[in-house]
N, C-alpha and C. Protein backbone atom coordinates (compact mmCIF):
# COMPACT_ATOMS: atom_id res chain seq x y z
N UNK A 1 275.52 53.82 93.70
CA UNK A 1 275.99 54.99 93.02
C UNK A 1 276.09 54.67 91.52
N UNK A 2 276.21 55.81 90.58
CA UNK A 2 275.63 55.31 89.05
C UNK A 2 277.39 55.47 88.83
N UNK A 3 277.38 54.24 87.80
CA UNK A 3 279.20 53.66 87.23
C UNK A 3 279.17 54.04 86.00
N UNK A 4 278.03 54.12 85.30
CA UNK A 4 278.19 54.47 84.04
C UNK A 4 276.81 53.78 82.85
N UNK A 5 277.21 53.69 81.97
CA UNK A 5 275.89 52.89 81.04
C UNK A 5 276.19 54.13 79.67
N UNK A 6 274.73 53.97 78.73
CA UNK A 6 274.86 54.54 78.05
C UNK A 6 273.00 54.59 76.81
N UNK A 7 272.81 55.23 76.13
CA UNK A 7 271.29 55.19 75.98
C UNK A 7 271.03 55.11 74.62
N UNK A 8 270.22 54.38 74.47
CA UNK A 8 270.00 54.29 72.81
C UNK A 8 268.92 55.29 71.97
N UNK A 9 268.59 55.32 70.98
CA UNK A 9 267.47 56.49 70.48
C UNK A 9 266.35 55.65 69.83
N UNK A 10 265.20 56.01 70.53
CA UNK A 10 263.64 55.54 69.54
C UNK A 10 263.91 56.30 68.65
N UNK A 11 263.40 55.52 67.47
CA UNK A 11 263.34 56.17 66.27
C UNK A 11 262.51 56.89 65.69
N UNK A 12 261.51 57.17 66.56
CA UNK A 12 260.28 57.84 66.80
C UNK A 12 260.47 58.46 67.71
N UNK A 13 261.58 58.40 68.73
CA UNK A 13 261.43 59.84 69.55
C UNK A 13 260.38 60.03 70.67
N UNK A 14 260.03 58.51 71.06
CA UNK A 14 258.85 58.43 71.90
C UNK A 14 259.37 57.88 73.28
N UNK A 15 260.36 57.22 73.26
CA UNK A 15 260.44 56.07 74.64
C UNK A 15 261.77 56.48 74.74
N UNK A 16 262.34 56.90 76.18
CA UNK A 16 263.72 56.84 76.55
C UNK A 16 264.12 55.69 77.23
N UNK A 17 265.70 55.26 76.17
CA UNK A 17 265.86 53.78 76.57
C UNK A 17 267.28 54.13 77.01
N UNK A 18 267.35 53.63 78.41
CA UNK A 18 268.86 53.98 78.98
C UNK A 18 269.26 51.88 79.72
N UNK A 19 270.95 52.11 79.15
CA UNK A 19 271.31 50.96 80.29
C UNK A 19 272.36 51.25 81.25
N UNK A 20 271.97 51.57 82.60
CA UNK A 20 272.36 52.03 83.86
C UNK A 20 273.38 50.89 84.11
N UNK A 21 274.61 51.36 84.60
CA UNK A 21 275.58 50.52 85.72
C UNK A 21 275.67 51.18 86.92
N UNK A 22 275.18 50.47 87.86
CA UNK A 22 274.80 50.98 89.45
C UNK A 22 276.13 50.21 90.55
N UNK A 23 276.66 50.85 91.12
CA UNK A 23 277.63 50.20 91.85
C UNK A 23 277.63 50.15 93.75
N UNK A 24 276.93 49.14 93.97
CA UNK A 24 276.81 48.97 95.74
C UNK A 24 278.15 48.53 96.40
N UNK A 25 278.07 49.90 97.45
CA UNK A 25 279.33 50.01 97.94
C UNK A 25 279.30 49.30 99.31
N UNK A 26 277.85 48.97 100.29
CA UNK A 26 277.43 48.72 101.17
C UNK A 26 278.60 47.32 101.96
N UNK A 27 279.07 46.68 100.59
CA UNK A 27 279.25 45.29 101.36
C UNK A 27 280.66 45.50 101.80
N UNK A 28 281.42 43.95 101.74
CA UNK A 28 282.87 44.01 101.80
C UNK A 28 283.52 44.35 100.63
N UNK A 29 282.88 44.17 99.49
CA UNK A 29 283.52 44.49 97.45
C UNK A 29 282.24 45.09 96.99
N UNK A 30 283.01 46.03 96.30
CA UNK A 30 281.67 47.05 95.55
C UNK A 30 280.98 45.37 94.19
N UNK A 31 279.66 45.87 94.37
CA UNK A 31 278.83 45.13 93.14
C UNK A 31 278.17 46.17 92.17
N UNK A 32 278.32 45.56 90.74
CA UNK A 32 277.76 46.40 89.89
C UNK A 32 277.08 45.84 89.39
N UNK A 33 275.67 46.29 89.03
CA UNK A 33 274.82 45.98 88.53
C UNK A 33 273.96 46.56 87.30
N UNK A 34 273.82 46.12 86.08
CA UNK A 34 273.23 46.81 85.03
C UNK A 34 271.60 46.59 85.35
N UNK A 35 271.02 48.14 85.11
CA UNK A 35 269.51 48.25 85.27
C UNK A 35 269.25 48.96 84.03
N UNK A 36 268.68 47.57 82.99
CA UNK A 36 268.16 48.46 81.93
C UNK A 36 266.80 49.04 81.77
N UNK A 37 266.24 50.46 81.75
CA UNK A 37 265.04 50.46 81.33
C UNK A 37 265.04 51.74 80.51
N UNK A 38 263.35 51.74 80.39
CA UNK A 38 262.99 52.72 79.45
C UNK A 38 261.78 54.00 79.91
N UNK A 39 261.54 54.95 79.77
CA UNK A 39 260.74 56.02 80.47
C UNK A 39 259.66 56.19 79.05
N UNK A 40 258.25 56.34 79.46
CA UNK A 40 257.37 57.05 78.20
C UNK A 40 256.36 57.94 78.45
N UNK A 41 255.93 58.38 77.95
CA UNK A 41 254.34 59.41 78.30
C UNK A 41 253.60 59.18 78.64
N UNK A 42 253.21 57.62 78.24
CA UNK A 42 251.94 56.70 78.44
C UNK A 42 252.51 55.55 79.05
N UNK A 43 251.49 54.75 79.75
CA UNK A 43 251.77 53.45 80.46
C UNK A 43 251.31 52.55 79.26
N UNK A 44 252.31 51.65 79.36
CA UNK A 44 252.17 50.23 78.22
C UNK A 44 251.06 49.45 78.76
N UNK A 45 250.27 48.83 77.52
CA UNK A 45 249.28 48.52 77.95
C UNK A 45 249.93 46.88 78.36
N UNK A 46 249.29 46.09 79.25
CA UNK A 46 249.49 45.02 79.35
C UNK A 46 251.31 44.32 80.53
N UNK A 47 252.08 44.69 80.53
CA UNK A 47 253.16 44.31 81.45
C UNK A 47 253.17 45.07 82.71
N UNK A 48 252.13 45.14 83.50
CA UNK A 48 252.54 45.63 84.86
C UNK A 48 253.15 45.58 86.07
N UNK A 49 253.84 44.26 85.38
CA UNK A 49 254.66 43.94 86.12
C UNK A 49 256.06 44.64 86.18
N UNK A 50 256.26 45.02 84.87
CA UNK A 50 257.47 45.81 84.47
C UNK A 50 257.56 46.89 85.06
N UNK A 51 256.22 47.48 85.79
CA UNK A 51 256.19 49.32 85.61
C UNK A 51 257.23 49.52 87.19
N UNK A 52 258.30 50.16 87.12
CA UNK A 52 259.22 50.99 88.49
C UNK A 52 258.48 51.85 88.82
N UNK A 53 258.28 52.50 88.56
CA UNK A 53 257.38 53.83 88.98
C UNK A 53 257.02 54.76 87.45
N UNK A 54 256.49 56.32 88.49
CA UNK A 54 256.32 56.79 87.68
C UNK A 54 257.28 58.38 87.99
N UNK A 55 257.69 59.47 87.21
CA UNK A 55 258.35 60.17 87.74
C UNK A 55 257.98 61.49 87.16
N UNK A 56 258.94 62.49 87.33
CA UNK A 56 257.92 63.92 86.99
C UNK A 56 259.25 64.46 86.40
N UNK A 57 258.80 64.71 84.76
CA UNK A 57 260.34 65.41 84.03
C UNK A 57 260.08 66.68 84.16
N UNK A 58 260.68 67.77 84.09
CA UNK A 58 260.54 69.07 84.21
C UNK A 58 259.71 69.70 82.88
N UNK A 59 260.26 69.23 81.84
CA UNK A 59 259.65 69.87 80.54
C UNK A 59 258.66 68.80 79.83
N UNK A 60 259.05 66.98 79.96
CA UNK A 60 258.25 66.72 79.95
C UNK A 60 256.75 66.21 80.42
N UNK A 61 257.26 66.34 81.17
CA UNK A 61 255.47 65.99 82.67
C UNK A 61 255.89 64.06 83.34
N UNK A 62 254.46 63.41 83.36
CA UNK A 62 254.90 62.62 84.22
C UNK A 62 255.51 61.70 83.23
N UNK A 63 256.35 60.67 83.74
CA UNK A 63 256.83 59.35 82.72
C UNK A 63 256.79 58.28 83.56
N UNK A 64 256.19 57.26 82.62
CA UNK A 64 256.29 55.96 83.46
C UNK A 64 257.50 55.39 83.15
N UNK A 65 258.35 54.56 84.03
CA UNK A 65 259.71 54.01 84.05
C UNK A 65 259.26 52.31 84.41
N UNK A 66 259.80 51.84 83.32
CA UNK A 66 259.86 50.35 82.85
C UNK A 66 261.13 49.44 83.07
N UNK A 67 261.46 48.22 83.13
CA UNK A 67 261.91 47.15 83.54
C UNK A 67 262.36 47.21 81.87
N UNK A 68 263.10 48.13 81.44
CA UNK A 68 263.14 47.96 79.93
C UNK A 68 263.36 46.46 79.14
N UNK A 69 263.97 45.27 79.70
CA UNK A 69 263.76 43.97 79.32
C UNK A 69 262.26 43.83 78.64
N UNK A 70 261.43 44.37 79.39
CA UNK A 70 260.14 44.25 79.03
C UNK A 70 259.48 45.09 77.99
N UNK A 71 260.22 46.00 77.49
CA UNK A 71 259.61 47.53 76.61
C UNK A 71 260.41 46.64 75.37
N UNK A 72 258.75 46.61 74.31
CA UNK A 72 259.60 45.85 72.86
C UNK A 72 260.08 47.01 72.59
N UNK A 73 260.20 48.33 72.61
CA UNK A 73 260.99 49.21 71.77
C UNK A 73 262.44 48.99 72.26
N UNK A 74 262.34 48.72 73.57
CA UNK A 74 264.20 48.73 74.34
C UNK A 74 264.72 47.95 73.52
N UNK A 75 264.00 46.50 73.52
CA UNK A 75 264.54 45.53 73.20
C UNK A 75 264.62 45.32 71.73
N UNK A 76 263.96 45.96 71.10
CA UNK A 76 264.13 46.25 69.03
C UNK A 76 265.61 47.46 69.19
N UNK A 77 265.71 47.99 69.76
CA UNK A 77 267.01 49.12 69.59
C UNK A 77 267.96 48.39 70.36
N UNK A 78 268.05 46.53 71.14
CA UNK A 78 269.32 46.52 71.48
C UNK A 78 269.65 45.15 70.82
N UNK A 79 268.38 44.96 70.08
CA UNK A 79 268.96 43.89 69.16
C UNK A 79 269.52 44.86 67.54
N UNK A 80 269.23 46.24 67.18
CA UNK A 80 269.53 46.76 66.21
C UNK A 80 271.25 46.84 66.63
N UNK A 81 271.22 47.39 67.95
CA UNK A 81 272.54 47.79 68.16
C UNK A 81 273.45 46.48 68.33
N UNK A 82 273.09 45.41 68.02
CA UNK A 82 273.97 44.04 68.12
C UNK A 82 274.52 43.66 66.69
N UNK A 83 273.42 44.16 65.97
CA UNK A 83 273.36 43.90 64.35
C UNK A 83 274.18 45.07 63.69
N UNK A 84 274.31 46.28 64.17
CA UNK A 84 275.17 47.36 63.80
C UNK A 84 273.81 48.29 63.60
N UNK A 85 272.86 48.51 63.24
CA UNK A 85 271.76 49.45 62.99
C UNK A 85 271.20 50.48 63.90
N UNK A 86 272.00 50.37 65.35
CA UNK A 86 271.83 51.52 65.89
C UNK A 86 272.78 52.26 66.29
N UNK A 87 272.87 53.42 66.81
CA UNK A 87 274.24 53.43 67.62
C UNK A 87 274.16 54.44 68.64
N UNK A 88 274.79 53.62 69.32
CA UNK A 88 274.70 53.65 71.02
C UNK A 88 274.89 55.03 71.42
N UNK A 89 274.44 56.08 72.31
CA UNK A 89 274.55 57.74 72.75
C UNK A 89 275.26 57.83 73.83
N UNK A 90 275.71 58.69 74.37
CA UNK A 90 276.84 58.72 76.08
C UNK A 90 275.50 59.36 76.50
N UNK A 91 275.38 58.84 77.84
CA UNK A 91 274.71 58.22 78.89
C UNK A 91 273.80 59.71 79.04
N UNK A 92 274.93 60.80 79.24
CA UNK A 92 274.06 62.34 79.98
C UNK A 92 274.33 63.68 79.07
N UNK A 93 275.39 63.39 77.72
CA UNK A 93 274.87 64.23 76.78
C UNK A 93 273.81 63.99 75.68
N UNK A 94 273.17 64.76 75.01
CA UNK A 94 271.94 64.92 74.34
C UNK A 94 272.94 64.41 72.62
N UNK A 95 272.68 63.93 72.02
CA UNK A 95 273.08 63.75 70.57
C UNK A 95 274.12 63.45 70.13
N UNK A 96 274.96 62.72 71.31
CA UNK A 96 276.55 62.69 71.22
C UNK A 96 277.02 60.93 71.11
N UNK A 97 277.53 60.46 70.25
CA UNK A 97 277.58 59.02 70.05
C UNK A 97 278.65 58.61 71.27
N UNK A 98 278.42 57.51 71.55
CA UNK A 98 279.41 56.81 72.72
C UNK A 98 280.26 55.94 71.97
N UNK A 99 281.52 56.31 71.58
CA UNK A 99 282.33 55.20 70.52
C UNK A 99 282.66 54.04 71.60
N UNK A 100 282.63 54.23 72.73
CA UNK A 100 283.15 53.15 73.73
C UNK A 100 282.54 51.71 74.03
N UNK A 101 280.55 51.74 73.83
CA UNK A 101 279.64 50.84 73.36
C UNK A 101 279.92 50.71 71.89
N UNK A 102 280.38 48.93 71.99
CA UNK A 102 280.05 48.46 70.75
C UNK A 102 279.11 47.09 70.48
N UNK A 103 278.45 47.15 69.38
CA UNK A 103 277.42 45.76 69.33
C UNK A 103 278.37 45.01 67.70
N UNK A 104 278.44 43.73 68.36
CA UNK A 104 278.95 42.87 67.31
C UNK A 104 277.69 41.95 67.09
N UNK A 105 277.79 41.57 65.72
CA UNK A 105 277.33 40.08 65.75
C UNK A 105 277.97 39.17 64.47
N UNK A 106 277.98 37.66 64.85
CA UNK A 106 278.72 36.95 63.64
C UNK A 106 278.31 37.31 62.26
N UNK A 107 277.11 37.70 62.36
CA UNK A 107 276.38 37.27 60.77
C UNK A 107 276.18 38.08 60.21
N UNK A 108 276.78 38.69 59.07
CA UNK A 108 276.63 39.82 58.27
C UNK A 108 275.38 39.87 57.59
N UNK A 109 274.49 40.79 57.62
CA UNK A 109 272.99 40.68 56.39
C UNK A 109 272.37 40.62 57.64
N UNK A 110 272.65 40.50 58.74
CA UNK A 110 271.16 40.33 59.67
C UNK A 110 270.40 41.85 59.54
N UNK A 111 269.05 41.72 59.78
CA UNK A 111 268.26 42.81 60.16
C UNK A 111 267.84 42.62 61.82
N UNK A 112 267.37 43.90 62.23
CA UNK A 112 266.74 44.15 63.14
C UNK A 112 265.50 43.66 63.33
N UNK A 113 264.92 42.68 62.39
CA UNK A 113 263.46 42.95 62.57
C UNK A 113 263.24 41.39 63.69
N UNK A 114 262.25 42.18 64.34
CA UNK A 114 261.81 41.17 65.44
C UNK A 114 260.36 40.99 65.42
N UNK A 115 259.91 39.41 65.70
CA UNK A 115 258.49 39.22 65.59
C UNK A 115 257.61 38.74 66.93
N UNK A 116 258.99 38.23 67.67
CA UNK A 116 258.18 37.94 68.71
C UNK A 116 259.27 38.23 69.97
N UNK A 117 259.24 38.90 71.46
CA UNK A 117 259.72 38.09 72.65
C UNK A 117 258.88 37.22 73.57
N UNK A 118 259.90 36.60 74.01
CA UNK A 118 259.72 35.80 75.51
C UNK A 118 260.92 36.27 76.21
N UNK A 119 260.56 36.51 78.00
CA UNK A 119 261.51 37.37 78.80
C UNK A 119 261.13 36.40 79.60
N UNK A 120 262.86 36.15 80.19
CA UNK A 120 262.99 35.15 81.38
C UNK A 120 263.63 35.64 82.66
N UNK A 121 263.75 35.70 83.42
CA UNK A 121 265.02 36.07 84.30
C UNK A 121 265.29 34.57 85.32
N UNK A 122 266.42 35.19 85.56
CA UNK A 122 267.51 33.56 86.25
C UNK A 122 268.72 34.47 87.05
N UNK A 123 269.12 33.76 88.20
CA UNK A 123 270.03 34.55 88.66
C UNK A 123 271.12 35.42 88.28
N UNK A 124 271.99 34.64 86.67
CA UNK A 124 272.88 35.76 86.50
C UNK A 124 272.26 37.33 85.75
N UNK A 125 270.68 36.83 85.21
CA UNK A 125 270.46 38.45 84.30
C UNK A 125 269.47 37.68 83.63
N UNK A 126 268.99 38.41 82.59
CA UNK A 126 267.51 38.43 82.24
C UNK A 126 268.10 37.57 80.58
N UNK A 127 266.95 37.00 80.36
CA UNK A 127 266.82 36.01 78.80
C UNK A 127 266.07 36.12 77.95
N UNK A 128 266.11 37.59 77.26
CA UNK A 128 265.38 37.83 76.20
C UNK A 128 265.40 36.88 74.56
N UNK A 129 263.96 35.86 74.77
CA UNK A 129 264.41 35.42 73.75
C UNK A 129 263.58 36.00 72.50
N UNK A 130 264.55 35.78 71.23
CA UNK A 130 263.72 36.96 70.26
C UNK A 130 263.22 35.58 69.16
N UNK A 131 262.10 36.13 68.34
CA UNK A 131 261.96 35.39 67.07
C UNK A 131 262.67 36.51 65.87
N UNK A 132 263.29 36.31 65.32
CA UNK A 132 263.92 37.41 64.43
C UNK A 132 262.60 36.91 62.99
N UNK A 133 262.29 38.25 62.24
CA UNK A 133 261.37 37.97 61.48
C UNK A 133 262.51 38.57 59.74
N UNK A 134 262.09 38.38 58.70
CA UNK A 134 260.70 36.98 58.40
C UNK A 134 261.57 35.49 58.51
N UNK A 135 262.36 35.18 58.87
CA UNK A 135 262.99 33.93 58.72
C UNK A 135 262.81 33.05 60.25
N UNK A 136 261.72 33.71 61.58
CA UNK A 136 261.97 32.67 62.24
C UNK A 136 262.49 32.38 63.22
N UNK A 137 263.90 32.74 63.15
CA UNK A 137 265.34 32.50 63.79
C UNK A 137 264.90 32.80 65.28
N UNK A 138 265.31 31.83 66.28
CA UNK A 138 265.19 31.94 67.87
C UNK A 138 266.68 32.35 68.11
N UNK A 139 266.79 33.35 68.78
CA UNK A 139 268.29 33.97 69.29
C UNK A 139 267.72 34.33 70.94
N UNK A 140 268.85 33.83 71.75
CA UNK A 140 268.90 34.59 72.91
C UNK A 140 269.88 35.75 73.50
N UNK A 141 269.59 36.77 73.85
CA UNK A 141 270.28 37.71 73.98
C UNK A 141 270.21 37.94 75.99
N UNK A 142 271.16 37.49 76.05
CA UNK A 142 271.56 37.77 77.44
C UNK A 142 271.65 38.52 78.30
N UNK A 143 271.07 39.22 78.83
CA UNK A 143 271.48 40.26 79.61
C UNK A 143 271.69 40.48 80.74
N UNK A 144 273.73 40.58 80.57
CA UNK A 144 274.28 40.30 82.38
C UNK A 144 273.59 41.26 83.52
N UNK A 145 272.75 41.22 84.46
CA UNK A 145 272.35 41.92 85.28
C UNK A 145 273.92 42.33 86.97
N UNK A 146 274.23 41.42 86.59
CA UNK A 146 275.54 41.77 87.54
C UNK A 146 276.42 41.44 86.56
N UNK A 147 277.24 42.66 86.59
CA UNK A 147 278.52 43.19 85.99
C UNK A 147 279.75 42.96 86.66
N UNK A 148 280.97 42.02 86.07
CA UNK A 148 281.76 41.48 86.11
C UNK A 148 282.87 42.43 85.31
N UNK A 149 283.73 43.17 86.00
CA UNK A 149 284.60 44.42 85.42
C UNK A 149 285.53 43.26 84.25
N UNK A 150 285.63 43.37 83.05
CA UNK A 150 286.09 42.25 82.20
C UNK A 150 285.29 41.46 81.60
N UNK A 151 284.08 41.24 82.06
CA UNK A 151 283.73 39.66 82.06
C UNK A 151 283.29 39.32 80.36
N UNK A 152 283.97 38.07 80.05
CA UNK A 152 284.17 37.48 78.85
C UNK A 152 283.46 37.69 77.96
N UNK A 153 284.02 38.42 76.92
CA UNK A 153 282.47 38.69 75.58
C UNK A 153 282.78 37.49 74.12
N UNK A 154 283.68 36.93 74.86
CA UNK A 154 283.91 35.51 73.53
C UNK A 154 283.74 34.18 74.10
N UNK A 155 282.54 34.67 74.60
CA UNK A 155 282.30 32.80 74.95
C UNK A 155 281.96 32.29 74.19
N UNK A 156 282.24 30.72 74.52
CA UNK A 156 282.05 29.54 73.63
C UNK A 156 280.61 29.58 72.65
N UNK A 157 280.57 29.90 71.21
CA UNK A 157 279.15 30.03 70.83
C UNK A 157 278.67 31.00 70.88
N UNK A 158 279.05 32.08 70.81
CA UNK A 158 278.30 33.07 71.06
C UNK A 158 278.07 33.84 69.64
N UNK A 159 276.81 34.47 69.36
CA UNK A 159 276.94 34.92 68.25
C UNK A 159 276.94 36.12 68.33
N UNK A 160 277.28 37.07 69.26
CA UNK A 160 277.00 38.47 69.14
C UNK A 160 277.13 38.83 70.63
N UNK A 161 277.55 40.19 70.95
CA UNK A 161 277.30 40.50 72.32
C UNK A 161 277.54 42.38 72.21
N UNK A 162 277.01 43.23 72.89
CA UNK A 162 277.08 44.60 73.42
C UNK A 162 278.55 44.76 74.52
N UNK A 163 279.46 45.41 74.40
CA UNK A 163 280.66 45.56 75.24
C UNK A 163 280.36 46.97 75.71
N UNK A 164 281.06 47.71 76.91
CA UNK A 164 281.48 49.09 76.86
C UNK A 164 282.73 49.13 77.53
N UNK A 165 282.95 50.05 78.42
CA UNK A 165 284.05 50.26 79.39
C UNK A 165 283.16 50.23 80.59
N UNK A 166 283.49 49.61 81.66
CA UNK A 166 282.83 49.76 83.14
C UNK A 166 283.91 50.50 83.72
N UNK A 167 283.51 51.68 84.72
CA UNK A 167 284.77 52.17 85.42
C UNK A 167 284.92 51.51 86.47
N UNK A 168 285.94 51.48 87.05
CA UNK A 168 286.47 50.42 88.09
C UNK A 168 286.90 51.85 89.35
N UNK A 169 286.79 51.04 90.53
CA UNK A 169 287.04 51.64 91.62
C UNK A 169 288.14 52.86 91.78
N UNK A 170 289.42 52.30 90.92
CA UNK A 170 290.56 52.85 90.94
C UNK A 170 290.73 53.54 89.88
N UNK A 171 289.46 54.37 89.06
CA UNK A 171 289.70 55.52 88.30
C UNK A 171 289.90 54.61 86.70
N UNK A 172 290.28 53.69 86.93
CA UNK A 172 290.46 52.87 85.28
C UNK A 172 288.99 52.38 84.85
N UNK A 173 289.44 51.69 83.44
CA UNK A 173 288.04 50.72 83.17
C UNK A 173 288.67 49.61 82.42
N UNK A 174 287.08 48.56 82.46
CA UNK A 174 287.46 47.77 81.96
C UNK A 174 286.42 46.88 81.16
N UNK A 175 286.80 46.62 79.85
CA UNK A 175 285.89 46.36 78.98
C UNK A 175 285.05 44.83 79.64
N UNK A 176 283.38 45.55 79.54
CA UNK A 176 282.74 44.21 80.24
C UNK A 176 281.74 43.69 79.37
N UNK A 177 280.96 42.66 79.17
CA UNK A 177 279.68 42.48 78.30
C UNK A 177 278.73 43.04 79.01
N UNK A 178 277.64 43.95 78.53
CA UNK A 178 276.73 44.33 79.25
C UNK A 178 275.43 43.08 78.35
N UNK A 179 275.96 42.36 77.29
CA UNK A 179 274.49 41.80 76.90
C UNK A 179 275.39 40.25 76.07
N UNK A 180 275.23 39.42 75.60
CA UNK A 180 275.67 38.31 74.68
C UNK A 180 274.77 37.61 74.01
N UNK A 181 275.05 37.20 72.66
CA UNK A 181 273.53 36.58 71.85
C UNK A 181 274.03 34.89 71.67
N UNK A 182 273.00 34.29 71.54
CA UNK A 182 273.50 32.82 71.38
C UNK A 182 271.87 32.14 70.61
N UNK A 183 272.85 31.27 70.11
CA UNK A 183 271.25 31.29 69.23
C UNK A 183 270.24 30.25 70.06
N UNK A 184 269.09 29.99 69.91
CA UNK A 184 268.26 29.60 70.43
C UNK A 184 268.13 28.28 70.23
N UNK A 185 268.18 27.48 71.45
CA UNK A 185 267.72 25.81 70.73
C UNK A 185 266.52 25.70 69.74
């Protein structure tokens, strides 16, 4: 069942980039899980591994739905939103900011600009690592794929991380990391 998330904006107005919190009720303790992706008009050339399907919007026709880890646009709007340069939308209204997502990072003056990824995944969540351009810089940006209601956004070293509110079973919430940056060996 969907817990919550929240969606960022192409700046071009081309790719819908949403990050889903999904909550399985099946077991003995509900699990939540963040599913980030992105929807477009056209299929990306080259990651087919990424592609979920494809789906049918009412006004806009078909869209292919991506493994957004893998869509450089997802991933340029969630390293902007770490740096302060984007800002984050509520999940199912149209143009409405979500003050509840926030992106920190240590280093004041950073830009958004990115030159290269490499995408890993490992049991706790996926390891987007970025080259930040023109200087270089290897940063990894974490992304918890299982959601931990709380779970620590000041870990040891960390240079940056995405927070929101996760709602919790019992009608409350509770502030969780949906992403954390650390810099790159």
């Amino acid at each position: 069942m969907k817990a919550g998330g929240f969606r960022l904006d192409d700046p071009k107005g081309e790719v819908g980039i949403e990050f889903m919190a999904v909550t399985d009720t099946s077991g003995d303790q509900p699990v939540t899980y963040q599913v980030p992706f992105s929807y477009r008009g056209a299929p990306i050339v080259g990651p087919d591994a990424a592609l979920i399907g494809t789906t049918e919007h009412g006004v806009l026709g078909q869209r292919w739905v991506y493994d957004g880890t893998r869509d450089p646009v997802l991933v340029a709007q969630l390293f902007a939103l770490i740096v302060g340069e984007a800002e984050p939308q509520m999940q199912s209204t149209s143009d409405t900011p979500d003050p509840s997502v926030t992106g920190w990072f240590a280093e004041s003056g950073t830009t958004a600009a990115i030159a290269s990824t490499t995408v890993t995944d490992d049991p706790s969540g996926t390891d987007l690592v970025v080259e930040t351009a023109p200087d270089g810089r290897g940063l990894t940006i974490h992304i918890n794929r299982l959601l931990h209601p709380g779970q620590d956004t000041e870990e040891q070293g960390a240079l940056g991380h995405v927070t929101t509110d996760l709602p919790l079973p019992d009608g409350t919430t509770a502030r969780t990391a949906f992403a954390v940056v650390h810099a790159h060996p």
